[in-house]
PDB file of N, CA and C in Angstrom:
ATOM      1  N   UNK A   1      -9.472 -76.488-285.639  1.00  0.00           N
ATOM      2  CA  UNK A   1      -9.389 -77.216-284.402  1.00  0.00           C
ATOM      3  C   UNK A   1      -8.061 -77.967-284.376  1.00  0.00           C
ATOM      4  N   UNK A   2      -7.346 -77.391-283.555  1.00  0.00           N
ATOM      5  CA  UNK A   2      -6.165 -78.515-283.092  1.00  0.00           C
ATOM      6  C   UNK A   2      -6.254 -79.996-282.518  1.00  0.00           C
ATOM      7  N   UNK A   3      -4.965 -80.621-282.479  1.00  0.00           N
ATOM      8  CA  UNK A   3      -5.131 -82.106-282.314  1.00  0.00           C
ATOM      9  C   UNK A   3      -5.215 -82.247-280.587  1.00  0.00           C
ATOM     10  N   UNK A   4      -5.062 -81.026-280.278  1.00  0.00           N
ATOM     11  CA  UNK A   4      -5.455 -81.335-278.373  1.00  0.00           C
ATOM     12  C   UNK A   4      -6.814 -81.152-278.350  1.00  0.00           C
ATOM     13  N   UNK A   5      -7.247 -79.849-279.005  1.00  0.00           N
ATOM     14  CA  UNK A   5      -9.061 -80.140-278.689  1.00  0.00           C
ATOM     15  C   UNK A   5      -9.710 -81.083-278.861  1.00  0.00           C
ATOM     16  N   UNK A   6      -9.395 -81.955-280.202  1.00  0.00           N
ATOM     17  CA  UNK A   6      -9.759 -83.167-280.892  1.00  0.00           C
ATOM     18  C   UNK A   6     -10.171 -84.377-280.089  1.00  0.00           C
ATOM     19  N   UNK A   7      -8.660 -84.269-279.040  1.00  0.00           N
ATOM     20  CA  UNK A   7      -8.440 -85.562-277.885  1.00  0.00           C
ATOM     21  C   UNK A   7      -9.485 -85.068-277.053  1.00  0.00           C
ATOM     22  N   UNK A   8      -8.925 -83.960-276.962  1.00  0.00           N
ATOM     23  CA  UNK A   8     -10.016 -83.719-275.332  1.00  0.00           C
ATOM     24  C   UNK A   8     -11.258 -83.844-275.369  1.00  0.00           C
ATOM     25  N   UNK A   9     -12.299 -83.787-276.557  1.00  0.00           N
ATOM     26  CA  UNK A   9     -13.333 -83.369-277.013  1.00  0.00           C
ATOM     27  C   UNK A   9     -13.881 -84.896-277.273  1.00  0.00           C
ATOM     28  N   UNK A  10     -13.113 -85.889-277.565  1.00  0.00           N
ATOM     29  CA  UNK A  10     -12.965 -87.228-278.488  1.00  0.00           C
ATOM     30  C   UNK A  10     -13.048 -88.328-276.756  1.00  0.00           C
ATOM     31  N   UNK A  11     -12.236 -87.785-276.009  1.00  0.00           N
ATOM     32  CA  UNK A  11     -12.417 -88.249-274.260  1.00  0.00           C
ATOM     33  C   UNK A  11     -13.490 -88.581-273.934  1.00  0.00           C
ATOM     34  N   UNK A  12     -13.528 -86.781-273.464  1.00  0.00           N
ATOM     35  CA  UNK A  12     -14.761 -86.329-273.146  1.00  0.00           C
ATOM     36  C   UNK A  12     -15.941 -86.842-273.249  1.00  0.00           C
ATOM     37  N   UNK A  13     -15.969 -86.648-274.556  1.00  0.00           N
ATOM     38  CA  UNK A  13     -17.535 -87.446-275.251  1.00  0.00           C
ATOM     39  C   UNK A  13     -17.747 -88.759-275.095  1.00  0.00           C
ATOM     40  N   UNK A  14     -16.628 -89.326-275.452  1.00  0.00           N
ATOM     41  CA  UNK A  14     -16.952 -91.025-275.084  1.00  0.00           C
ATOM     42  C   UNK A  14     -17.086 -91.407-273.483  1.00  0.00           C
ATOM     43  N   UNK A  15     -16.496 -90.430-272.449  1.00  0.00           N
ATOM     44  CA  UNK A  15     -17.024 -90.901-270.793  1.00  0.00           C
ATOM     45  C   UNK A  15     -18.254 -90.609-271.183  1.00  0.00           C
ATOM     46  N   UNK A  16     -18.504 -89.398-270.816  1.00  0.00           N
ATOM     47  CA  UNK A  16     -20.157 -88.626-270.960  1.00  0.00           C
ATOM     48  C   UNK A  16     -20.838 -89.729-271.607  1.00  0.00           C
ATOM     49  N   UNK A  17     -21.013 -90.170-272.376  1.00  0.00           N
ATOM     50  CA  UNK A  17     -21.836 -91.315-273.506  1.00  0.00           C
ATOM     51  C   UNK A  17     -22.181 -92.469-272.277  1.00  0.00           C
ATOM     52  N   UNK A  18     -20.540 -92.677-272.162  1.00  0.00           N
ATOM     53  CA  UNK A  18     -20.738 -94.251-271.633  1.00  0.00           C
ATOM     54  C   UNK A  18     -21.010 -94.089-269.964  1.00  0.00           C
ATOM     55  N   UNK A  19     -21.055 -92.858-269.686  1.00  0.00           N
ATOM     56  CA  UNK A  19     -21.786 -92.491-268.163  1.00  0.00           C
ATOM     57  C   UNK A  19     -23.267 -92.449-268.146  1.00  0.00           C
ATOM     58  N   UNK A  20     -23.413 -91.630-269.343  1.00  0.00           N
ATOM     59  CA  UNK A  20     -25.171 -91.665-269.642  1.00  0.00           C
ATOM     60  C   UNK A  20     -25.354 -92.752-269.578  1.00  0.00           C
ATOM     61  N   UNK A  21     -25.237 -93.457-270.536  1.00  0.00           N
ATOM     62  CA  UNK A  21     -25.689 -94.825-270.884  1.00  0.00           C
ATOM     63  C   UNK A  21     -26.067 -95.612-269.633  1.00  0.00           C
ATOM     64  N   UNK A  22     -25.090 -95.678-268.770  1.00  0.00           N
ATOM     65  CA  UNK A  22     -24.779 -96.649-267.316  1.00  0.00           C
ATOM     66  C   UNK A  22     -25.899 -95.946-266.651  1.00  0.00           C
ATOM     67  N   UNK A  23     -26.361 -94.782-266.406  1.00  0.00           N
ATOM     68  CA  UNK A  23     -27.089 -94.092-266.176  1.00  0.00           C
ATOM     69  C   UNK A  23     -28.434 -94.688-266.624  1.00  0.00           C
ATOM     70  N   UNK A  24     -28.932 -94.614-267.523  1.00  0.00           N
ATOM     71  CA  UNK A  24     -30.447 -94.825-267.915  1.00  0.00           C
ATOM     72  C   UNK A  24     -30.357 -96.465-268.385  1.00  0.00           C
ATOM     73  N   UNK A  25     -29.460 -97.399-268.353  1.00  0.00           N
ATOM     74  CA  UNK A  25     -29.206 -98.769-268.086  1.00  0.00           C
ATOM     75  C   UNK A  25     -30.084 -99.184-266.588  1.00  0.00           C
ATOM     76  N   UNK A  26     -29.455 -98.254-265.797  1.00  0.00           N
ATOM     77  CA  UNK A  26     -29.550 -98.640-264.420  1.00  0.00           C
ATOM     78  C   UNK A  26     -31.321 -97.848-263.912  1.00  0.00           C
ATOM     79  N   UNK A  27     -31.588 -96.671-265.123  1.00  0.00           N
ATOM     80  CA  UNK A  27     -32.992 -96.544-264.459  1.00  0.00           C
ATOM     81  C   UNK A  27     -33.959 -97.768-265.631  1.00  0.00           C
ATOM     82  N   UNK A  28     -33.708 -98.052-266.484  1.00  0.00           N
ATOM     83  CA  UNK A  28     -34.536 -98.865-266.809  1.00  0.00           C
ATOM     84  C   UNK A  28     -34.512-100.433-266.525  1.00  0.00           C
ATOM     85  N   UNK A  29     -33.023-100.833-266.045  1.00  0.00           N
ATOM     86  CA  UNK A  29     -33.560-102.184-265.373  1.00  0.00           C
ATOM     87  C   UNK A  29     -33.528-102.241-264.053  1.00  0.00           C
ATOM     88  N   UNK A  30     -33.656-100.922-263.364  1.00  0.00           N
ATOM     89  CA  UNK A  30     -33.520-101.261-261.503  1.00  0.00           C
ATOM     90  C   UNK A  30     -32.394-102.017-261.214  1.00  0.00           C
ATOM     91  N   UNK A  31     -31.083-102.295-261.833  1.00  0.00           N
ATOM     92  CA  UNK A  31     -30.012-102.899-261.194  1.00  0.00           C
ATOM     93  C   UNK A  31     -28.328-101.926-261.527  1.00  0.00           C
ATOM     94  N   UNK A  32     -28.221-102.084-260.647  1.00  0.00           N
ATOM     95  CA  UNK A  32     -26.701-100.788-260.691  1.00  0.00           C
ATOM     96  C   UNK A  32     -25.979-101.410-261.245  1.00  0.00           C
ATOM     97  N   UNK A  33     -25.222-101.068-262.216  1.00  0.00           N
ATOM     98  CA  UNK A  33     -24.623-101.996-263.000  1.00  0.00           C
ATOM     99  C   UNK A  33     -23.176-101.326-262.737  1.00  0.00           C
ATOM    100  N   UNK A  34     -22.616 -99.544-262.345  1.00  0.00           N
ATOM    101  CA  UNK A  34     -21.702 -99.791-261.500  1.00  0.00           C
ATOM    102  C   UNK A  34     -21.589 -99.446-260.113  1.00  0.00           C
ATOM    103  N   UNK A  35     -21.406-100.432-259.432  1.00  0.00           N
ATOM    104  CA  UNK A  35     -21.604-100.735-257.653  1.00  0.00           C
ATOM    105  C   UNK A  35     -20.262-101.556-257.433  1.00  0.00           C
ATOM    106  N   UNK A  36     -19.456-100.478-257.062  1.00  0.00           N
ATOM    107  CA  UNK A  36     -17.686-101.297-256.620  1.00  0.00           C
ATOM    108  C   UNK A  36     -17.746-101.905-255.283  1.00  0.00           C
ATOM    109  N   UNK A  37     -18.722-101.009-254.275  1.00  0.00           N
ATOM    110  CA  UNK A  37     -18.675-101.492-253.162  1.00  0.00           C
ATOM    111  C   UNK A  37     -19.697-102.971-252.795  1.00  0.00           C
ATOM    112  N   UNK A  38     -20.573-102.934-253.857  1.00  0.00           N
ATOM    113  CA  UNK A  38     -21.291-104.686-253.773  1.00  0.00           C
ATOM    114  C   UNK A  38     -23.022-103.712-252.359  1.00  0.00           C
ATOM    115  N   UNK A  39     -23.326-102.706-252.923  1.00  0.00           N
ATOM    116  CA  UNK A  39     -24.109-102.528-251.646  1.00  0.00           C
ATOM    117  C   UNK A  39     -25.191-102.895-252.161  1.00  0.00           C
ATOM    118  N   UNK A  40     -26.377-103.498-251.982  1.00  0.00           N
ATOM    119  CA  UNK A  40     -27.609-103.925-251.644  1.00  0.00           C
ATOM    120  C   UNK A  40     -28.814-103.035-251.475  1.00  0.00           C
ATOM    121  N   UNK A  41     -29.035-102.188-253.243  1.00  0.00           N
ATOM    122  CA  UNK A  41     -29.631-100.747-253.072  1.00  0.00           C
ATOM    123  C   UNK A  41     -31.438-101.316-253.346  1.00  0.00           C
ATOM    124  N   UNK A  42     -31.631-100.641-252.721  1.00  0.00           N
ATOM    125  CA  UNK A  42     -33.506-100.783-253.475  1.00  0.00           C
ATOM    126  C   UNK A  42     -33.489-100.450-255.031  1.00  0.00           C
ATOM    127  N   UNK A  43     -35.095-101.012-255.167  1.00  0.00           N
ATOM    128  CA  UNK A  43     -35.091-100.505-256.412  1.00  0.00           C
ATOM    129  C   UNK A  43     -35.201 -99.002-256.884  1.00  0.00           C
ATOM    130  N   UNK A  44     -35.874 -99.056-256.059  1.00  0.00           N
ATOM    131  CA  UNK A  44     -36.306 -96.762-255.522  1.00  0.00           C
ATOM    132  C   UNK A  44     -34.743 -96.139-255.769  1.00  0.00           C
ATOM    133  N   UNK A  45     -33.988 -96.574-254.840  1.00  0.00           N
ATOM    134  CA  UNK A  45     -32.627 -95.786-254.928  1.00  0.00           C
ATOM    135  C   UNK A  45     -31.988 -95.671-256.169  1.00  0.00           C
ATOM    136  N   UNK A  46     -31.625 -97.380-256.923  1.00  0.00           N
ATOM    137  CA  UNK A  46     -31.187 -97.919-257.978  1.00  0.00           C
ATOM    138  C   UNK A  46     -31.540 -96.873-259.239  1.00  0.00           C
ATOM    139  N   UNK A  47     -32.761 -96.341-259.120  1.00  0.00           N
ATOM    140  CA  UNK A  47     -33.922 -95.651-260.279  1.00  0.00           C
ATOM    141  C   UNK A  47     -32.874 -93.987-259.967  1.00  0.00           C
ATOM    142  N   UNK A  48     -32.747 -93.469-258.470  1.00  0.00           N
ATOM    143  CA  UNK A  48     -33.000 -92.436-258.042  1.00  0.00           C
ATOM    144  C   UNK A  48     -30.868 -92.259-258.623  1.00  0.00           C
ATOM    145  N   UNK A  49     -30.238 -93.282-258.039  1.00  0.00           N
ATOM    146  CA  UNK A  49     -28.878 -93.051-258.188  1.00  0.00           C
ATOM    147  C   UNK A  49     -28.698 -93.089-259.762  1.00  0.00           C
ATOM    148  N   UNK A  50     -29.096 -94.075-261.109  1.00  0.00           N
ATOM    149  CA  UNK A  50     -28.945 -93.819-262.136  1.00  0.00           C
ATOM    150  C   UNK A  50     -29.720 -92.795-262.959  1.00  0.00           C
ATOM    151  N   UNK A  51     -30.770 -92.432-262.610  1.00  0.00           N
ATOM    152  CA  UNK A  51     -31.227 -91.012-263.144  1.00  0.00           C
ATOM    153  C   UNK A  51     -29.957 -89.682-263.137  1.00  0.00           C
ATOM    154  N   UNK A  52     -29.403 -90.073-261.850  1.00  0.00           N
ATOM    155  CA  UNK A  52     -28.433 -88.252-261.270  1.00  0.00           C
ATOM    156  C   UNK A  52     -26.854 -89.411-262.154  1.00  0.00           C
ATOM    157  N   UNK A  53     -27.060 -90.431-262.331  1.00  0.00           N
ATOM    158  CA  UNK A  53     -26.054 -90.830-262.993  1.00  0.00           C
ATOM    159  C   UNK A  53     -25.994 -90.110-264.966  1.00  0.00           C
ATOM    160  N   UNK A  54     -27.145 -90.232-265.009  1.00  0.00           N
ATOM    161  CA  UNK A  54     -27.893 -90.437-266.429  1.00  0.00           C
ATOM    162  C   UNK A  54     -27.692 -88.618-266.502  1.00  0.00           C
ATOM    163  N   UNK A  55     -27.971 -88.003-265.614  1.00  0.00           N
ATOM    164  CA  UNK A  55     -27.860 -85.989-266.000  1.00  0.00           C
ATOM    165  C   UNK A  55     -26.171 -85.778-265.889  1.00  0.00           C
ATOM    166  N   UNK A  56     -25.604 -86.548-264.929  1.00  0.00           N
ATOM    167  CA  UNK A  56     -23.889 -86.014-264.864  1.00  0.00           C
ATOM    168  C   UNK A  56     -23.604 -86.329-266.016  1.00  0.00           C
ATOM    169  N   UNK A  57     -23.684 -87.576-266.845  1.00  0.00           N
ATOM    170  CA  UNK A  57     -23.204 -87.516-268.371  1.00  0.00           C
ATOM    171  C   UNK A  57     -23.917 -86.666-269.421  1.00  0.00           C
ATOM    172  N   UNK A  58     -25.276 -85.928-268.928  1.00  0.00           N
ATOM    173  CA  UNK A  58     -25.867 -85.230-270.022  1.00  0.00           C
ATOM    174  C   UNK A  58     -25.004 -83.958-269.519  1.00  0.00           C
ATOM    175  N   UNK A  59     -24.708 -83.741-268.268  1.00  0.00           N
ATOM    176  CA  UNK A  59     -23.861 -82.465-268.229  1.00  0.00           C
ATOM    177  C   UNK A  59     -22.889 -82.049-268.808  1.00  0.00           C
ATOM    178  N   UNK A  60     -21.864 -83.461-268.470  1.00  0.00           N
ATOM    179  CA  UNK A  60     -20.764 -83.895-269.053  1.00  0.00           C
ATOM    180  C   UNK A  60     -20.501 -83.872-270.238  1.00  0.00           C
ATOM    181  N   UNK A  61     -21.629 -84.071-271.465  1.00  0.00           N
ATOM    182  CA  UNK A  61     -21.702 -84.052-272.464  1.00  0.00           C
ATOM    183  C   UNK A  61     -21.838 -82.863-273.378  1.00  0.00           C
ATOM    184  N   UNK A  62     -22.905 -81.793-272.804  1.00  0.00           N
ATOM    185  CA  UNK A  62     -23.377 -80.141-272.814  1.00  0.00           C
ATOM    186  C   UNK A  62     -21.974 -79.738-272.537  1.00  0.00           C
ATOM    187  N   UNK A  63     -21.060 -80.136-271.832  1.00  0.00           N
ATOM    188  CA  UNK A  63     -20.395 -79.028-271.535  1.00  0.00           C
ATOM    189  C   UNK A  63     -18.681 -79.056-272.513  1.00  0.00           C
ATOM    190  N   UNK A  64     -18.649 -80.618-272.861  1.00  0.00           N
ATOM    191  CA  UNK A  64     -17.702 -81.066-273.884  1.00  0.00           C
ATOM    192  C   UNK A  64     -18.047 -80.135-274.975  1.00  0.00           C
ATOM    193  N   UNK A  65     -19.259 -80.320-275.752  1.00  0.00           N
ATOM    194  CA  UNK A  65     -19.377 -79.424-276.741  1.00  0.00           C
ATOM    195  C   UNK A  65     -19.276 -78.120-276.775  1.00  0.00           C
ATOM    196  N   UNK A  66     -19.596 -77.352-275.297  1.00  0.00           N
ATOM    197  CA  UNK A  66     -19.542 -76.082-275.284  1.00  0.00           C
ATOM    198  C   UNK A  66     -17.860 -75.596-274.959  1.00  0.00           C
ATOM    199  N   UNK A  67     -16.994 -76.690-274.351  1.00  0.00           N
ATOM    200  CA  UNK A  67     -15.825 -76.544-273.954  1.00  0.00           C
ATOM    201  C   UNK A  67     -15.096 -76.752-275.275  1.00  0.00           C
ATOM    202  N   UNK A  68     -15.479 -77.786-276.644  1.00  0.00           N
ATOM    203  CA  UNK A  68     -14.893 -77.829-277.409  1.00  0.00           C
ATOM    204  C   UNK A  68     -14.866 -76.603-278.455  1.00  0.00           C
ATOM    205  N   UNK A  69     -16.150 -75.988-278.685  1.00  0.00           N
ATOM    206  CA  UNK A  69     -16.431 -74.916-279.423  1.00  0.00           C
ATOM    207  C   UNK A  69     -15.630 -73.553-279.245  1.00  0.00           C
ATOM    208  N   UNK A  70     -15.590 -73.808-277.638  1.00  0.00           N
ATOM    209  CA  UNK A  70     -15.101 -72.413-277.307  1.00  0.00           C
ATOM    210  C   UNK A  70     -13.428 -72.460-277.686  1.00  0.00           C
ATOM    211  N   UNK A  71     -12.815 -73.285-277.311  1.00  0.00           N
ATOM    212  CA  UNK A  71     -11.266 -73.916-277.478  1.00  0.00           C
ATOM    213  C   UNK A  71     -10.788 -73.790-278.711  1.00  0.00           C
ATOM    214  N   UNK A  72     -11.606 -74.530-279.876  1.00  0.00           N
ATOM    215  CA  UNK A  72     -11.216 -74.329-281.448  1.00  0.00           C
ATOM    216  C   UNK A  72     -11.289 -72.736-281.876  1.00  0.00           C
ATOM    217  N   UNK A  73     -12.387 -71.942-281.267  1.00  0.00           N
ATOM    218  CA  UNK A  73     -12.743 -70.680-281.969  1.00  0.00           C
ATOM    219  C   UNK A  73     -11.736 -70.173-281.398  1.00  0.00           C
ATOM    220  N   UNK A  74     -11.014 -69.996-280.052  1.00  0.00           N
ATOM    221  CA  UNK A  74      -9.945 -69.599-279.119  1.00  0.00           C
ATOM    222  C   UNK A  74     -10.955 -68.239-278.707  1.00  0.00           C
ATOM    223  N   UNK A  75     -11.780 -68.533-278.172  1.00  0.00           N
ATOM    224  CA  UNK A  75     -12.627 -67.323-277.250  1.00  0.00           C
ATOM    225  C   UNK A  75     -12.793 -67.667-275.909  1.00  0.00           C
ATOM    226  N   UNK A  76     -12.028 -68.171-275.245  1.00  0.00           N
ATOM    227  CA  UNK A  76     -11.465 -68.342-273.897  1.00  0.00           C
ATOM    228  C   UNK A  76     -10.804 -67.581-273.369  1.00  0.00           C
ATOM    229  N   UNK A  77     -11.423 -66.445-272.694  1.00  0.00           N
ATOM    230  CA  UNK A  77     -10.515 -65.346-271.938  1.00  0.00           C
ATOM    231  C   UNK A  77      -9.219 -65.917-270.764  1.00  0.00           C
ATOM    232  N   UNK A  78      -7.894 -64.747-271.088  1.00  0.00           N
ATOM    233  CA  UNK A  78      -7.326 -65.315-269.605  1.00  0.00           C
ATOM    234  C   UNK A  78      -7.724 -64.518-268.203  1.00  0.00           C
ATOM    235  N   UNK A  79      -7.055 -65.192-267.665  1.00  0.00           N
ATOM    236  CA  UNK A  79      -7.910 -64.852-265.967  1.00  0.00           C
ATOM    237  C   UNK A  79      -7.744 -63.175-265.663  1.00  0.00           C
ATOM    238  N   UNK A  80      -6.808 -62.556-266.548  1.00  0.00           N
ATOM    239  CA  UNK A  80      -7.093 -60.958-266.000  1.00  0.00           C
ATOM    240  C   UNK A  80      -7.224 -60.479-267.157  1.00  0.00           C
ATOM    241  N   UNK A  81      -6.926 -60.886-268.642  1.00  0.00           N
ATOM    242  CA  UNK A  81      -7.422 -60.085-269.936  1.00  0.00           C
ATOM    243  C   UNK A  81      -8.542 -60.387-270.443  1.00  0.00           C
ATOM    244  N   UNK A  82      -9.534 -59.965-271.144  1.00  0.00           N
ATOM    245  CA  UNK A  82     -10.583 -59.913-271.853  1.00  0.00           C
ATOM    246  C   UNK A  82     -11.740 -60.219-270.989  1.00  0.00           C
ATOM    247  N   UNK A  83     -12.939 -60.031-271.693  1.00  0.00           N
ATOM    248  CA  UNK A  83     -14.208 -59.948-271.428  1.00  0.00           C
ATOM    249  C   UNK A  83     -14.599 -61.222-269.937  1.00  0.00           C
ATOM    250  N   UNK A  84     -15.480 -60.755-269.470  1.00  0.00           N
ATOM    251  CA  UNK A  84     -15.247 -62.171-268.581  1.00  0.00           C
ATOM    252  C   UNK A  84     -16.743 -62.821-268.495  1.00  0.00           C
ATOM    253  N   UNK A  85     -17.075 -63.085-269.999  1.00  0.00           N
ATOM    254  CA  UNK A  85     -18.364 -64.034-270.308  1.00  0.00           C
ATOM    255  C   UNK A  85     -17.729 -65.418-270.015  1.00  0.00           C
ATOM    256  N   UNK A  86     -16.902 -65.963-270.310  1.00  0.00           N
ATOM    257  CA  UNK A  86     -16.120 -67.427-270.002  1.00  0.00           C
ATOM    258  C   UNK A  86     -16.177 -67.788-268.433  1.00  0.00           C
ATOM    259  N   UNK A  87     -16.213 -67.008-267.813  1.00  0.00           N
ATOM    260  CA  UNK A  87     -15.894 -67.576-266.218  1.00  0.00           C
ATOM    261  C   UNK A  87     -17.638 -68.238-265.727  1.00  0.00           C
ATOM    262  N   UNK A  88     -18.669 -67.680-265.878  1.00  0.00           N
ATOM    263  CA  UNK A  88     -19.996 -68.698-266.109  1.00  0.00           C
ATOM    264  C   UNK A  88     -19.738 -69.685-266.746  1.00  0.00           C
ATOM    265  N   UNK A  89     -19.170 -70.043-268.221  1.00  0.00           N
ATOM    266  CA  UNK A  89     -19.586 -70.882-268.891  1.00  0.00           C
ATOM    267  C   UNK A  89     -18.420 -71.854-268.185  1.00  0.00           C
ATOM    268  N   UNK A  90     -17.514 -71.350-267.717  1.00  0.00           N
ATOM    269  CA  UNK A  90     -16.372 -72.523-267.241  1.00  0.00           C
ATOM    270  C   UNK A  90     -17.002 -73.122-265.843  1.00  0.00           C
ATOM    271  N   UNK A  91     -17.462 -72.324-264.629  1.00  0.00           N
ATOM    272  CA  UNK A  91     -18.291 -73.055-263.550  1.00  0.00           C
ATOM    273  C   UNK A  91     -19.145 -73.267-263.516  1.00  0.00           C
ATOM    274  N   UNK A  92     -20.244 -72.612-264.652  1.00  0.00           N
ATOM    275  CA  UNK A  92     -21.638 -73.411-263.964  1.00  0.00           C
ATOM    276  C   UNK A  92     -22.367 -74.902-264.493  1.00  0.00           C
ATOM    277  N   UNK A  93     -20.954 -76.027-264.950  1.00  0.00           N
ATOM    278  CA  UNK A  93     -20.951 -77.510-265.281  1.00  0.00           C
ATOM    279  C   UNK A  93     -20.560 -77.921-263.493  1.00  0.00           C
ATOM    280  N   UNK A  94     -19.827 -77.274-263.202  1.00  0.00           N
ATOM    281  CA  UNK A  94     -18.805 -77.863-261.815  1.00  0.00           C
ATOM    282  C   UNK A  94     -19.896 -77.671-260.668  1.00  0.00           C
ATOM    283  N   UNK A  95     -20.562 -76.637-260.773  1.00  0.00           N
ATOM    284  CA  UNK A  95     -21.750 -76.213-259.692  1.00  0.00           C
ATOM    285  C   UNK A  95     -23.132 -77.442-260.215  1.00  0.00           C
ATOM    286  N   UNK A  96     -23.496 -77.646-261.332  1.00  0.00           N
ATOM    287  CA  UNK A  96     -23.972 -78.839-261.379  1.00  0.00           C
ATOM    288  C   UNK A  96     -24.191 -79.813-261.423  1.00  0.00           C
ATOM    289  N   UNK A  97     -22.609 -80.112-261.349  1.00  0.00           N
ATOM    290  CA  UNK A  97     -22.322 -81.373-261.176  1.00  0.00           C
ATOM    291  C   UNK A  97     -21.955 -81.644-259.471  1.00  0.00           C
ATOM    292  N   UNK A  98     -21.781 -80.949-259.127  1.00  0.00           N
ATOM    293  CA  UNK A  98     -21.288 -80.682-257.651  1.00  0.00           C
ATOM    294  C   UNK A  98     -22.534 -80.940-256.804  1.00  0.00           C
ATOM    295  N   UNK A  99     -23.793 -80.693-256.922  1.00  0.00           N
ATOM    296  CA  UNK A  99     -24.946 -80.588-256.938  1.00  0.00           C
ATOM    297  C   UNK A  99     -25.435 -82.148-256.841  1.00  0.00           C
ATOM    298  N   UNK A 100     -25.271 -82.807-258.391  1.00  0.00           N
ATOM    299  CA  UNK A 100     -25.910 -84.109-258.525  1.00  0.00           C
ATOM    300  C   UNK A 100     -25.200 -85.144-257.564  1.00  0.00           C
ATOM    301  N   UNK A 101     -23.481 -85.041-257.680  1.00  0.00           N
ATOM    302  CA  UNK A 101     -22.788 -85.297-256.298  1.00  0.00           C
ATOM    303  C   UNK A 101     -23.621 -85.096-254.978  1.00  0.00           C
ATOM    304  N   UNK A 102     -23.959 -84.290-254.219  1.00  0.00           N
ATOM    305  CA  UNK A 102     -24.462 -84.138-252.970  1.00  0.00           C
ATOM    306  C   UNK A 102     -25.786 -84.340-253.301  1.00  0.00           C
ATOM    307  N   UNK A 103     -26.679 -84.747-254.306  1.00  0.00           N
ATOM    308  CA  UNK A 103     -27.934 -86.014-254.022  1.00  0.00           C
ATOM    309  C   UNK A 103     -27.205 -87.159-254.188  1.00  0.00           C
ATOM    310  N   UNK A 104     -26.390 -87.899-254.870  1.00  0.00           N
ATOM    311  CA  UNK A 104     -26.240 -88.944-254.793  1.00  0.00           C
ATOM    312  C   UNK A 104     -25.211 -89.354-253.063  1.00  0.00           C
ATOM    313  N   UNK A 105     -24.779 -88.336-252.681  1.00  0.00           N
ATOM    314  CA  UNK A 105     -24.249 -88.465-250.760  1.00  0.00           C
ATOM    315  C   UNK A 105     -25.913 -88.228-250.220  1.00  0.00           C
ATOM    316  N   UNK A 106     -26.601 -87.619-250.443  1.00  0.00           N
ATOM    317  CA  UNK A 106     -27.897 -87.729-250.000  1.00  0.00           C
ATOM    318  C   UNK A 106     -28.445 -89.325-249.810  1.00  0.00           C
ATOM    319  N   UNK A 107     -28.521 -89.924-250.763  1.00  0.00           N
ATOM    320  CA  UNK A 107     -29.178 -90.971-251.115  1.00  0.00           C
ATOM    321  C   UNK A 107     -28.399 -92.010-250.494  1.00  0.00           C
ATOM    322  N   UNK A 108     -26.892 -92.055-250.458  1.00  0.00           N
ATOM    323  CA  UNK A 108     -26.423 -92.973-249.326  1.00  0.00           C
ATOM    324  C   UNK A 108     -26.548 -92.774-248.491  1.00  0.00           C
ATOM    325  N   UNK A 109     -26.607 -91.245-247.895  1.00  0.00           N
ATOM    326  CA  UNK A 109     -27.017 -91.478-246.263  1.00  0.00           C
ATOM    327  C   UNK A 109     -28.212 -91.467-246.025  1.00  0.00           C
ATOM    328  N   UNK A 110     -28.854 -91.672-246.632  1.00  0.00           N
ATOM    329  CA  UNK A 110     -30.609 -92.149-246.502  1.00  0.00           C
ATOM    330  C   UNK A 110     -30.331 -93.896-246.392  1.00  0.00           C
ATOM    331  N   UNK A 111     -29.693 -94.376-247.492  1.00  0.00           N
ATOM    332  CA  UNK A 111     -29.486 -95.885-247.502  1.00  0.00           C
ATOM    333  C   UNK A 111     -28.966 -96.399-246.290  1.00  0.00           C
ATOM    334  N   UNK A 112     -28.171 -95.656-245.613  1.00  0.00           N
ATOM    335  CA  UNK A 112     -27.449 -95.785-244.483  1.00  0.00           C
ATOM    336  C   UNK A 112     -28.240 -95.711-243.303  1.00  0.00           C
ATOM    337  N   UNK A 113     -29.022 -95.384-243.122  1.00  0.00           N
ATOM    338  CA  UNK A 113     -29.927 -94.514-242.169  1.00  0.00           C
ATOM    339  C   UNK A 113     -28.780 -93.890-241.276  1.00  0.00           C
ATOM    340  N   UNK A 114     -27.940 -92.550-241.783  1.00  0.00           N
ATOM    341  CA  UNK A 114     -27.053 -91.688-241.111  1.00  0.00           C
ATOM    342  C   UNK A 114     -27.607 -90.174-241.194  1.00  0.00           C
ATOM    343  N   UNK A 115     -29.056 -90.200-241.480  1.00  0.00           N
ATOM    344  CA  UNK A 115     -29.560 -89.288-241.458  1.00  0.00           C
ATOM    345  C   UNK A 115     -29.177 -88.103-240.441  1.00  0.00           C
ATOM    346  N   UNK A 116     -29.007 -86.777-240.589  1.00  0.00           N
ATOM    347  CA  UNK A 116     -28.333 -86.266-239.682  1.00  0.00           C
ATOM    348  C   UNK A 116     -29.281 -85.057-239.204  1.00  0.00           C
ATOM    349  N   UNK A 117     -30.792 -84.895-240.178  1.00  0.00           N
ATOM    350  CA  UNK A 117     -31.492 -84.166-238.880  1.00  0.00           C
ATOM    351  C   UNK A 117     -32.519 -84.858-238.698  1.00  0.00           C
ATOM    352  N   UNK A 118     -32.665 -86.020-238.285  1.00  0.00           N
ATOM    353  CA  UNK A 118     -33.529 -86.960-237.489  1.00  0.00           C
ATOM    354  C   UNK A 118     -33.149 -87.235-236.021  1.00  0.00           C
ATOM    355  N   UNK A 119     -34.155 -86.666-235.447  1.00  0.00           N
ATOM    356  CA  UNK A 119     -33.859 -86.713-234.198  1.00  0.00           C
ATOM    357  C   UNK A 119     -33.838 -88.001-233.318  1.00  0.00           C
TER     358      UNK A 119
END
């Protein structure tokens, strides 16, 4: 393993950690602990936004290790040579994280009442 995987892997892991963490902080005491904008969430939401907080760092985390493994072994295909098992393992973190993103825009525009198929 080189000293770039090391960093990247050494990053990585410590957001993911300290995202989880903030994550299941915030579902076990019902208070958002990060809220930049100061909004005034229920406890329901508070539970509902640090849970999808609490899986983006377990994603985040699954995918450091699988991104670090693959990097040191150098079995990372390029975009027109070799096998193309890598192109799943490279998007389907971004598709689930992309995902927990649009519940947590869910859940503000519920907070919002900007509901958009309520008639």
């Amino acid at each position: 393993m080189d000293a770039l995987t090391a960093c990247i892997a050494l990053f990585l892991a410590f957001f993911a950690g300290c995202w989880t963490t903030l994550g299941v902080m915030s579902v076990v005491t019902e208070r958002l602990y990060f809220n930049p904008r100061r909004i005034q969430w229920s406890s329901r939401e508070v539970r509902m936004l640090g849970l999808t907080m609490a899986v983006q760092g377990l994603i985040l985390g699954l995918w450091t290790v699988v991104l670090t493994l693959t990097l040191s072994f150098r079995t990372l295909p390029w975009f027109w040579l070799g096998p193309s098992w890598g192109i799943p393992q490279l998007w389907l973190p971004f598709i689930a994280l992309s995902l927990t993103l649009a519940f947590t825009a869910w859940i503000q525009l519920r907070h919002f009442h900007r509901w958009p198929f309520r008639a």
